[in-house]
N, C-alpha and C. Protein backbone atom coordinates (compact mmCIF):
# COMPACT_ATOMS: atom_id res chain seq x y z
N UNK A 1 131.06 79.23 184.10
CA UNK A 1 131.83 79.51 185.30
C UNK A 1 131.08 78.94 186.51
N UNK A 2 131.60 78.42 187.39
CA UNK A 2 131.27 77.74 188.81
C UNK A 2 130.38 78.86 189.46
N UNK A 3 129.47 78.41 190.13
CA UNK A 3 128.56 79.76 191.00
C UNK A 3 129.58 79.23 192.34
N UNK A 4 129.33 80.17 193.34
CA UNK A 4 129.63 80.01 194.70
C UNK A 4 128.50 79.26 195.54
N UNK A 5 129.17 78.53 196.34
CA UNK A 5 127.69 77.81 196.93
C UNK A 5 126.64 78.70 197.62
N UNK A 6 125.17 78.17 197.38
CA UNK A 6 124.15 78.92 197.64
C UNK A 6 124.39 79.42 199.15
N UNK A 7 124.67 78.29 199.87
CA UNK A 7 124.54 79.01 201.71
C UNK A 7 125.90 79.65 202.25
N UNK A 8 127.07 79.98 201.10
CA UNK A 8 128.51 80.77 201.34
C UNK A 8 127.66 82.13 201.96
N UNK A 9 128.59 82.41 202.74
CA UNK A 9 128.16 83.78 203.45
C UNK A 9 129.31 84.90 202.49
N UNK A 10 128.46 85.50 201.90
CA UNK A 10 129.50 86.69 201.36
C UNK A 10 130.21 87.78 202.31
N UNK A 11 130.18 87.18 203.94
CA UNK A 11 130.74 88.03 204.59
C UNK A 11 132.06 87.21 205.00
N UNK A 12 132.28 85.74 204.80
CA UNK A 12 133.41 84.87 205.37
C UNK A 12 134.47 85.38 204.38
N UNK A 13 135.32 85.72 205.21
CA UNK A 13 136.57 86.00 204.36
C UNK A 13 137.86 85.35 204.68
N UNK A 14 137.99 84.58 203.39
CA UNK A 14 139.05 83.54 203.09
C UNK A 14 140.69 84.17 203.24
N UNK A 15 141.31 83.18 204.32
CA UNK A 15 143.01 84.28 204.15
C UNK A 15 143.95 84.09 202.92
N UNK A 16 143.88 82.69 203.01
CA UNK A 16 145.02 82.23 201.82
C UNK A 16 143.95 81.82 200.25
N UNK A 17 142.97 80.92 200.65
CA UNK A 17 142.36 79.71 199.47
C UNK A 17 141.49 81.22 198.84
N UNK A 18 141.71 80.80 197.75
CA UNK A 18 141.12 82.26 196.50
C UNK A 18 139.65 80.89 195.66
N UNK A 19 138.84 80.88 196.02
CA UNK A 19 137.88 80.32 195.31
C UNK A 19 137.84 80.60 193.73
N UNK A 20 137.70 81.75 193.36
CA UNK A 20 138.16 82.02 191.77
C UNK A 20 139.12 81.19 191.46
N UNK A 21 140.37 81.17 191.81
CA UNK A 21 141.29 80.67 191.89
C UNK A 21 141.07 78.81 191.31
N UNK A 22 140.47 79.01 192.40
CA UNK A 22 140.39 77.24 192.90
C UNK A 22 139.30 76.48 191.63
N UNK A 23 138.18 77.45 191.27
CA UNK A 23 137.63 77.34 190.65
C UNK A 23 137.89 77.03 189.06
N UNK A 24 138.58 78.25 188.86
CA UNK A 24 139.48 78.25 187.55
C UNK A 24 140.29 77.05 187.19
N UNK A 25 140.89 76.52 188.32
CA UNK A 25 141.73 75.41 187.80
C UNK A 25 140.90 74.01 187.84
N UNK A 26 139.75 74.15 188.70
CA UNK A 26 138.76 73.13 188.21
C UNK A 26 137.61 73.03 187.36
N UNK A 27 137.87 74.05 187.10
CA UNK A 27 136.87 74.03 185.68
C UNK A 27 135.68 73.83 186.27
N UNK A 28 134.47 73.56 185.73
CA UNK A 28 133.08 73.30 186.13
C UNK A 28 132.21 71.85 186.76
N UNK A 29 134.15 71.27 187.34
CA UNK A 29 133.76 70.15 187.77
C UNK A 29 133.70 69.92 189.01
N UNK A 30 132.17 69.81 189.71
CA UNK A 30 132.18 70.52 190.96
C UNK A 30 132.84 68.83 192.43
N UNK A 31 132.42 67.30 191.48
CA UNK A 31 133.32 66.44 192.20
C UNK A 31 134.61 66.41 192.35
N UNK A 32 135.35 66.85 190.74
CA UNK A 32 136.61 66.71 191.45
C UNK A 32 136.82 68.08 192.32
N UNK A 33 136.49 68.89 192.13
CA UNK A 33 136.79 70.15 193.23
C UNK A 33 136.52 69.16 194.53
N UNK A 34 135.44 68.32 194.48
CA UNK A 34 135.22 68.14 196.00
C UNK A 34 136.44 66.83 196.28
N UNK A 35 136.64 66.23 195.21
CA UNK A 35 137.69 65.61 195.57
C UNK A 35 139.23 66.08 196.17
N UNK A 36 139.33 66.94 195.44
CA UNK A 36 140.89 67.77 195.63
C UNK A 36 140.56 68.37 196.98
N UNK A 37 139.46 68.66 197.57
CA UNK A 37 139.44 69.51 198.75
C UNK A 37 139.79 68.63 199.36
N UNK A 38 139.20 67.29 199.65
CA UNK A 38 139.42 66.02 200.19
C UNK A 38 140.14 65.63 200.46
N UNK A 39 141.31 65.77 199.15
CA UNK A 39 143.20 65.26 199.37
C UNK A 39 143.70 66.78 199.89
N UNK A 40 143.32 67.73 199.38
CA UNK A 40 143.93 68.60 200.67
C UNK A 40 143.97 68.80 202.41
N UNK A 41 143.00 68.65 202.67
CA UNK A 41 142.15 68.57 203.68
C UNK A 41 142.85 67.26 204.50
N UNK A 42 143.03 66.43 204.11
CA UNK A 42 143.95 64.96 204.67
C UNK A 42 145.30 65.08 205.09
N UNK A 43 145.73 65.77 203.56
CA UNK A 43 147.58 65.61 203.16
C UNK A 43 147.97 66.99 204.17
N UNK A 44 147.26 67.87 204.01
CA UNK A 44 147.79 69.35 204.82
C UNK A 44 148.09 69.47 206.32
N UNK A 45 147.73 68.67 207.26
CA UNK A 45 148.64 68.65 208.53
C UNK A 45 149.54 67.66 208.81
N UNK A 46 149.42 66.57 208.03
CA UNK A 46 150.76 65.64 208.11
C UNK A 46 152.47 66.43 207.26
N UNK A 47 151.49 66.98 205.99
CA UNK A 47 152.69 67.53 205.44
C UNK A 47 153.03 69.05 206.30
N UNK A 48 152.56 69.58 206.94
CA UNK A 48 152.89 70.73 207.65
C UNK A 48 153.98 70.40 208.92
N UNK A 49 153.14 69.61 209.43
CA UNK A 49 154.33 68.47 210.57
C UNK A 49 155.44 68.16 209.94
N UNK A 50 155.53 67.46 208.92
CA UNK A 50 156.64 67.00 208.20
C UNK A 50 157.40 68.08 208.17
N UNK A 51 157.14 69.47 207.42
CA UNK A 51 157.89 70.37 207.18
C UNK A 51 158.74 70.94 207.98
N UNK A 52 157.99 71.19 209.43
CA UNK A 52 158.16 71.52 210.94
C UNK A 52 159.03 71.01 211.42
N UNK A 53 158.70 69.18 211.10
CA UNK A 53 160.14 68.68 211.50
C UNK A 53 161.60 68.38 210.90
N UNK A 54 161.56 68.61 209.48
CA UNK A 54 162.48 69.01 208.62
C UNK A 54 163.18 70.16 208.82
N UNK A 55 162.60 71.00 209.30
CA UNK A 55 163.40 72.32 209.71
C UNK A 55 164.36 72.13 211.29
N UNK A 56 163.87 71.04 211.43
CA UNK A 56 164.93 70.56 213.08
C UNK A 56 166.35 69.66 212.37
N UNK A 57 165.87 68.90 211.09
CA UNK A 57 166.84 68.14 210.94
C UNK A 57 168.36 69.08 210.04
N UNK A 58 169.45 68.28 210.28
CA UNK A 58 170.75 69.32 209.42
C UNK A 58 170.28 69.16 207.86
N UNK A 59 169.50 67.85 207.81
CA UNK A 59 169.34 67.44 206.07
C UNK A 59 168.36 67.79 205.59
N UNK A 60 168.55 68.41 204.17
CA UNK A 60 167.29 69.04 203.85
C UNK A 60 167.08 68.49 202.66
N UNK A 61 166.99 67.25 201.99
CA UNK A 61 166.90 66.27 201.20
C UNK A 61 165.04 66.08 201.71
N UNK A 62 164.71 65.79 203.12
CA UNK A 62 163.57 65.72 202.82
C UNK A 62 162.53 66.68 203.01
N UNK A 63 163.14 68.05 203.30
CA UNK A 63 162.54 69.59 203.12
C UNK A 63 162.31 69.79 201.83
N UNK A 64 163.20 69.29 201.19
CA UNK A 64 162.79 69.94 199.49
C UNK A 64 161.78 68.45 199.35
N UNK A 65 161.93 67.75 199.55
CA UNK A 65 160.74 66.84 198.76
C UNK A 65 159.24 67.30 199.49
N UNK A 66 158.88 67.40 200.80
CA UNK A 66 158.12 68.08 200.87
C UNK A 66 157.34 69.20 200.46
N UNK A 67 158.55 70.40 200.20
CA UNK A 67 158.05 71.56 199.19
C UNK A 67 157.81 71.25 198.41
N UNK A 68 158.28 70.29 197.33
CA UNK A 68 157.99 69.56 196.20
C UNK A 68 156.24 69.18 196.16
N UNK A 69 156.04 68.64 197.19
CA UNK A 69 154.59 68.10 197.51
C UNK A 69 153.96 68.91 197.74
N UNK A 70 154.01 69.66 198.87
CA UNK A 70 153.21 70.82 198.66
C UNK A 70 152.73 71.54 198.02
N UNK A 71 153.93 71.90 196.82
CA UNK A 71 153.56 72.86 196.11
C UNK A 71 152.54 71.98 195.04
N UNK A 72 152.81 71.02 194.87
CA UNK A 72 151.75 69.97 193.90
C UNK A 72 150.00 70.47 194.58
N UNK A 73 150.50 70.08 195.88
CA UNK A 73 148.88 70.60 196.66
C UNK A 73 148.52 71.91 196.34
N UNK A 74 148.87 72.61 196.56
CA UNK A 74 148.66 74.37 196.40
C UNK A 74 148.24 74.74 195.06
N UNK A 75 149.26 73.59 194.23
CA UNK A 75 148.54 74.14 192.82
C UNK A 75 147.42 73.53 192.20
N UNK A 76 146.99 72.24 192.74
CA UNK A 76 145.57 71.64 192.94
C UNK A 76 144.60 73.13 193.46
N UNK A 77 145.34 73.46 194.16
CA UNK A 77 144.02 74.22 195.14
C UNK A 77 144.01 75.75 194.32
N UNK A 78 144.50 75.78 193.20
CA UNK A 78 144.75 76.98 192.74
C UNK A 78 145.34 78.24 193.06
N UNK A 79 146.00 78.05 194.41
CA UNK A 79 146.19 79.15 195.33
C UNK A 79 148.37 79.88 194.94
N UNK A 80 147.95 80.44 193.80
CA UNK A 80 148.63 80.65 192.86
C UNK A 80 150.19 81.25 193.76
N UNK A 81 150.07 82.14 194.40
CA UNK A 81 150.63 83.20 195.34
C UNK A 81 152.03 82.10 196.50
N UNK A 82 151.06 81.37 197.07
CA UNK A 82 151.16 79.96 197.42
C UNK A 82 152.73 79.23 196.78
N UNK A 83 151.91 78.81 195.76
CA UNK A 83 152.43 77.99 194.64
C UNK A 83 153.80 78.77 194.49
N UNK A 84 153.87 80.12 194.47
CA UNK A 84 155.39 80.55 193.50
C UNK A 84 156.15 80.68 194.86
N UNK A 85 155.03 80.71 196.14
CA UNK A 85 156.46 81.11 197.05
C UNK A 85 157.37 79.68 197.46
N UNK A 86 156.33 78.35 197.28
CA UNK A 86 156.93 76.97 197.50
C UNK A 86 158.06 76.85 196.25
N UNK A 87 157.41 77.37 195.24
CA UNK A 87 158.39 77.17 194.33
C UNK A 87 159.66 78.17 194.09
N UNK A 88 159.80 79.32 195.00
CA UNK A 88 161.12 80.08 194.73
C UNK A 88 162.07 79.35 195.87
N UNK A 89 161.62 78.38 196.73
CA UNK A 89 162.46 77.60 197.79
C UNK A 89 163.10 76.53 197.07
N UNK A 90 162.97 76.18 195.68
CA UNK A 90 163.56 75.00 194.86
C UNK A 90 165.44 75.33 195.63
N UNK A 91 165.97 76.73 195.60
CA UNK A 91 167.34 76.33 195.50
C UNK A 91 167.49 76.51 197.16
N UNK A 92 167.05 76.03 197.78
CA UNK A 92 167.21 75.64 198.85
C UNK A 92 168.77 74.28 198.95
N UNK A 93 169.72 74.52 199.33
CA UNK A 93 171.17 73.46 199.25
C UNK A 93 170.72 72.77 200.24
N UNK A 94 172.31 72.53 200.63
CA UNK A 94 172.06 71.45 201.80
C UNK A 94 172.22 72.10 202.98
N UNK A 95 172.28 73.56 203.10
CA UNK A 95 172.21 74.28 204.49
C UNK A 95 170.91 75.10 204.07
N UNK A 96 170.21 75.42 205.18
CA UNK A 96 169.25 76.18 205.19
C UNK A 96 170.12 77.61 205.94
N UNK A 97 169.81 78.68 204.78
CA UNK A 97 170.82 80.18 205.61
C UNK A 97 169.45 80.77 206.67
N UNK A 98 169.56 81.55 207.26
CA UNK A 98 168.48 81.93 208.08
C UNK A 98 167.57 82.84 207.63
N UNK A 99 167.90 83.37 206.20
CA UNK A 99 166.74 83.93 205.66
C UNK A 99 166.09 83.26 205.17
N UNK A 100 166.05 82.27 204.49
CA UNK A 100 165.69 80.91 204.13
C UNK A 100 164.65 80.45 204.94
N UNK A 101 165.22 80.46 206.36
CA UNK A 101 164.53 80.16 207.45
C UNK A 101 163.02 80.69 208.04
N UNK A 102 163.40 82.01 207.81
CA UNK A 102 162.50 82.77 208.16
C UNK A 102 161.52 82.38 207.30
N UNK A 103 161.59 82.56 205.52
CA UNK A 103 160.61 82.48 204.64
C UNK A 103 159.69 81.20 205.13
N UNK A 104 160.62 80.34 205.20
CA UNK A 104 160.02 78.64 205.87
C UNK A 104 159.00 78.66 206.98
N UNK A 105 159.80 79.24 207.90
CA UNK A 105 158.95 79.33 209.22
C UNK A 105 157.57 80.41 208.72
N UNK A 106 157.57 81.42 207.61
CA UNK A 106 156.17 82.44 207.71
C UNK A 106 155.37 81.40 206.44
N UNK A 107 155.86 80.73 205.83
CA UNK A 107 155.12 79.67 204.80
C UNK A 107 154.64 78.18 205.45
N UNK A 108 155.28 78.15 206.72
CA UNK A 108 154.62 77.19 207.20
C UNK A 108 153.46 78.06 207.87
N UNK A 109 153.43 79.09 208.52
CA UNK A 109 152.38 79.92 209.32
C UNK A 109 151.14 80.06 207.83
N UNK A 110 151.84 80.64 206.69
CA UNK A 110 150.32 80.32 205.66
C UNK A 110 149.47 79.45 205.73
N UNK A 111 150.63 78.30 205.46
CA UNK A 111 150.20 76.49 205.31
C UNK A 111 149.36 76.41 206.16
N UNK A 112 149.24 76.46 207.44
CA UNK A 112 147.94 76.54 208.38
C UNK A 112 146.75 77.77 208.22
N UNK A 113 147.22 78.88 207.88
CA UNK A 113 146.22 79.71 207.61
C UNK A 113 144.92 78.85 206.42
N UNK A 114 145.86 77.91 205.07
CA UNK A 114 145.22 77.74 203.93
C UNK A 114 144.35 76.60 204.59
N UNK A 115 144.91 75.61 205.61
CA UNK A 115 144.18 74.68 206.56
C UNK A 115 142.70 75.07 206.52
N UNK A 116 143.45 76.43 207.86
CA UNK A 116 141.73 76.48 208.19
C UNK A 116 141.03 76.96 207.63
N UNK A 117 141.35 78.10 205.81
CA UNK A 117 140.54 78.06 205.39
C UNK A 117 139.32 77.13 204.44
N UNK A 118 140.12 75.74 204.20
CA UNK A 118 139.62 75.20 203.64
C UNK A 118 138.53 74.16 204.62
N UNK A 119 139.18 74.30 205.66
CA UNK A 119 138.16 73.61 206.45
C UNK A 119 136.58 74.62 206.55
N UNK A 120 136.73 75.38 206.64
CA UNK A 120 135.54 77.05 206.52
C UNK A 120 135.08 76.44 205.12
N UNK A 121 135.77 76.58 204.06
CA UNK A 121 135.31 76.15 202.49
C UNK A 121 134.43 75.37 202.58
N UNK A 122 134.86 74.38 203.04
CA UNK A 122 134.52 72.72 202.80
C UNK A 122 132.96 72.79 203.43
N UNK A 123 132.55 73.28 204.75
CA UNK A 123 132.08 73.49 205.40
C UNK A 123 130.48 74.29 204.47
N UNK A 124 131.23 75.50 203.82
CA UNK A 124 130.56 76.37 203.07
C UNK A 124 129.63 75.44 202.12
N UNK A 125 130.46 74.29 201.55
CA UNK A 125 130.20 73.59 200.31
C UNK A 125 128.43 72.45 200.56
N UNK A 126 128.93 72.67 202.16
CA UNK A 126 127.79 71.61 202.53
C UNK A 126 126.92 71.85 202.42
């Protein structure tokens, strides 16, 4: 099993990114972990923007491909919780109803929570 890095403060507390988690799905391979943080860490405010601005447009052809992506990211990052709520938005049509909306708008508010925790992570890792 992965140790936690030596200089992690066992007092930083992570909102969204579950290190167990993250760990588990990378197995004891501590580059690609550092790789995947890497493509998260890049892909996560362009695709958050994207999402943001998908929710302005009537078409949601490229809202679901985004969730689509995302949720690919999330499940890189092991962040399981994440993962099922991108994925219960699959039947998203071609109208977004306003409960819909809401879920969108508090999953984009995660999506930045998981941001900055990984930026804290990443940080930890150094």
């Amino acid at each position: 099993m992965q140790q936690f890095p030596m200089n992690a403060s066992t007092h930083t507390k992570l909102l969204i990114f579950n290190q167990q988690e993250f760990y588990a799905t990378i197995g004891d391979d501590a580059g690609l972990g550092k790789e995947i943080l890497a493509i998260a860490l890049n892909e996560l405010p362009a695709r958050i923007q994207n999402m943001q601005n998908c929710l302005k447009q009537p078409e949601t052809n490229l809202l679901r491909r985004e969730i689509h992506d995302l949720k690919g990211i999330v499940g890189l990052l092991g962040c399981s919780d994440l993962h099922h709520q991108l994925s219960s938005l699959k039947t998203i049509g071609q109208q977004i109803n306003s409960d819909q909306l809401t879920v969108l708008h508090g999953l984009i508010e995660r999506l930045k929570m998981l941001e900055k925790d990984l930026k804290l992570f990443s940080k930890m890792e150094h």
